[in-house]
Protein backbone atom coordinates (compact mmCIF):
# COMPACT_ATOMS: atom_id res chain seq x y z
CA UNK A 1 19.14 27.79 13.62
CA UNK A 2 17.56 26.32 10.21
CA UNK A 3 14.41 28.04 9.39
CA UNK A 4 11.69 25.44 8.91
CA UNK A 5 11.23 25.47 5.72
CA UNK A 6 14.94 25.20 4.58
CA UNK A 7 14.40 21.52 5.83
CA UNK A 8 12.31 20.58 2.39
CA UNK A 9 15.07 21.77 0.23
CA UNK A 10 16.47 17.83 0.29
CA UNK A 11 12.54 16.91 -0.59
CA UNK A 12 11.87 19.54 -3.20
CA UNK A 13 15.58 19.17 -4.33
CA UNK A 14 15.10 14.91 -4.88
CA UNK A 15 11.82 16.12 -6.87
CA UNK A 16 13.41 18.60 -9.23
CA UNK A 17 15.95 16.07 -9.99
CA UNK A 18 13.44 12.81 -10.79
CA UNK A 19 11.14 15.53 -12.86
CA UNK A 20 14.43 16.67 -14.95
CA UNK A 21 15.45 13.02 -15.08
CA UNK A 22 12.33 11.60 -16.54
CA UNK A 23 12.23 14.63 -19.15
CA UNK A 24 15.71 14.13 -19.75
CA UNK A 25 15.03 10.20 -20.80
CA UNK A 26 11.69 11.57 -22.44
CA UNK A 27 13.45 13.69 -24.75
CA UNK A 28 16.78 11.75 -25.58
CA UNK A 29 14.21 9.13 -26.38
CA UNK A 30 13.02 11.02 -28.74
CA UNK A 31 16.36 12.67 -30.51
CA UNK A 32 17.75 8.88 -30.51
CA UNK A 33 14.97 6.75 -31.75
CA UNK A 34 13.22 6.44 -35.15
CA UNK A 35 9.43 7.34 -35.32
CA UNK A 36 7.13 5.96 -38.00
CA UNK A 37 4.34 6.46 -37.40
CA UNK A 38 2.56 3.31 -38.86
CA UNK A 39 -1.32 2.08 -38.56
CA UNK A 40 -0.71 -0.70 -36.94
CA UNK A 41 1.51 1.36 -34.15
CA UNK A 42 -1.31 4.11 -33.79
CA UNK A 43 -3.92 1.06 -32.85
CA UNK A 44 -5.00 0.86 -29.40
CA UNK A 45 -3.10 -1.71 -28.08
CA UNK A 46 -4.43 -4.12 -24.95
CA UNK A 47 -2.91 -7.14 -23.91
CA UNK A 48 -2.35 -8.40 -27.36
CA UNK A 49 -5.85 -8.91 -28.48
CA UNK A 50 -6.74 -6.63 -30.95
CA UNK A 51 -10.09 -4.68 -30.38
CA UNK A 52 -13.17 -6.06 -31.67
CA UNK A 53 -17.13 -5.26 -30.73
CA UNK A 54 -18.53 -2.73 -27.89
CA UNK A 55 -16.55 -1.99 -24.73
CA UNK A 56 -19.76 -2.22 -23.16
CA UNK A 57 -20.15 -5.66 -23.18
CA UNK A 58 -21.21 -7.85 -20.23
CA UNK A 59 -18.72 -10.08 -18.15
CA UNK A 60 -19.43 -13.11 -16.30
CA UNK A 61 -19.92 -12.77 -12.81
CA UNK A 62 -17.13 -14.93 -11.94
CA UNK A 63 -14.72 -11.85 -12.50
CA UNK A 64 -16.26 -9.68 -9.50
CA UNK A 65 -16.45 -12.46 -7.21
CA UNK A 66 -12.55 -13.01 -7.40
CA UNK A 67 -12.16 -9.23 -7.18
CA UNK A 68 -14.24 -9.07 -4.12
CA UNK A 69 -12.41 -11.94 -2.68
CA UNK A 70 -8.80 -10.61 -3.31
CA UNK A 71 -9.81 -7.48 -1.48
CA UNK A 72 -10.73 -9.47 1.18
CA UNK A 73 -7.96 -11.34 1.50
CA UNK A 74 -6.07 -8.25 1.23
CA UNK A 75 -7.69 -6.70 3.75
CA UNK A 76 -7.36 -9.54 5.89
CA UNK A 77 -3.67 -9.40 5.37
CA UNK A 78 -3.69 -5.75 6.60
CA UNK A 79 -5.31 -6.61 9.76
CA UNK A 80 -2.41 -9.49 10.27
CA UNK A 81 0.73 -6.98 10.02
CA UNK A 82 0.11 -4.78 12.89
CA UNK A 83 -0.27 -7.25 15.05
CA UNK A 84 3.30 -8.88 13.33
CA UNK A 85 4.51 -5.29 14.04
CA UNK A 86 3.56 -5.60 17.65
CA UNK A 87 3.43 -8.68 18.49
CA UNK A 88 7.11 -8.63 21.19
CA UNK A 89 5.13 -5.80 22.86
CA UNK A 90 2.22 -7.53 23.31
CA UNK A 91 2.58 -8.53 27.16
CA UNK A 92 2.79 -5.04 28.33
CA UNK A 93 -0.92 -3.89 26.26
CA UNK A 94 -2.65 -7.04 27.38
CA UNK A 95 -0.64 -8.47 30.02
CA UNK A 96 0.07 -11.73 28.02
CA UNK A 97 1.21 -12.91 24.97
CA UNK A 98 -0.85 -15.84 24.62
CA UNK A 99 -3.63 -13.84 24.72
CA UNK A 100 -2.83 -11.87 21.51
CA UNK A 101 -1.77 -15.32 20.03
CA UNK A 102 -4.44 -17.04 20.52
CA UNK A 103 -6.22 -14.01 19.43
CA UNK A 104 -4.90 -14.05 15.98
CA UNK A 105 -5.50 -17.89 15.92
CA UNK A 106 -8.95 -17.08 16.07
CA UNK A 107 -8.47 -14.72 13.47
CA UNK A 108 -6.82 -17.05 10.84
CA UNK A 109 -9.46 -19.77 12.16
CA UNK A 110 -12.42 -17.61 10.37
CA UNK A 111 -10.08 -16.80 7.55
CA UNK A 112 -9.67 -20.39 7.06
CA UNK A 113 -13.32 -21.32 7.18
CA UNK A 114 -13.89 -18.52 4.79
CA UNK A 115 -11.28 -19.64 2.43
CA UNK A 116 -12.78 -23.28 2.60
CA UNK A 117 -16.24 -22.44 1.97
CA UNK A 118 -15.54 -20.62 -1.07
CA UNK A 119 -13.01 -23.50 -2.37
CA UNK A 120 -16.12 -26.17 -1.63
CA UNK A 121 -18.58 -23.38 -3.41
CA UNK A 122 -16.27 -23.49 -5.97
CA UNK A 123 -15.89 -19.72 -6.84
CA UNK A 124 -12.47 -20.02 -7.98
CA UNK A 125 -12.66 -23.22 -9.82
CA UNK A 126 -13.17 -21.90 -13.70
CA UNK A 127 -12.77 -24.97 -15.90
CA UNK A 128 -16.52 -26.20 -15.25
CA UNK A 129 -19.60 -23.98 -16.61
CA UNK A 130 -21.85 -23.03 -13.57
CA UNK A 131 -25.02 -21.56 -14.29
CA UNK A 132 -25.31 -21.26 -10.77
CA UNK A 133 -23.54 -18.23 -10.25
């Protein structure tokens, strides 16, 4: 019988290998390309817009309200796959499967309402100014 620990070797063996394989590429990298070291290369570089004023300036509110609203939409989309997962299995937790359908209709009815009163409020429409938010 295998001790139980020889059953990591595959784990810590798979590990080794993508540490050694990154360093490899690291340092042929480094043997096979040129390096000059220029001022424009040493810049801070940040989606192609070169860095002007404080980092501490402020941002409209507009960008946390999307970010709120993807992670709730994400989260909402969490909630719908274990019920995908389990949906054939369904009859023998609650004795029906229209029950966990119409469940989830439910479900995807508030997600709808949600999703149409922030389309009417207008959250994620961004070619008007709205002082209002």
């Amino acid at each position: 019988m295998i001790p139980y620990q020889w059953q990591y070797l595959p784990l810590l063996m798979q590990v080794v290998f993508a540490i050694l394989l990154g360093a490899g590429m690291v340092t042929a990298s480094w043997f096979v390309g040129r390096h000059r070291n220029t001022e424009v290369k040493l810049d801070p570089y940040e989606c192609g817009i070169p860095a002007v004023g404080n980092a501490r300036g402020r941002f409209s509110v507009r960008f946390y309200l999307v970010a709120v609203l993807f992670i709730l939409f994400d989260v909402e989309a969490v909630f719908m796959m274990p019920w995908a997962v389990i949906y054939r299995q369904l009859p023998k937790i609650t004795g029906s499967r229209l029950f966990g359908f119409w469940e989830m209709l439910v479900y995807l009815g508030f997600v709808a309402v949600g999703l149409y009163y922030i389309v009417r409020k207008g959250i994620l429409n961004w070619s008007q100014d709205r002082a209002d938010l």
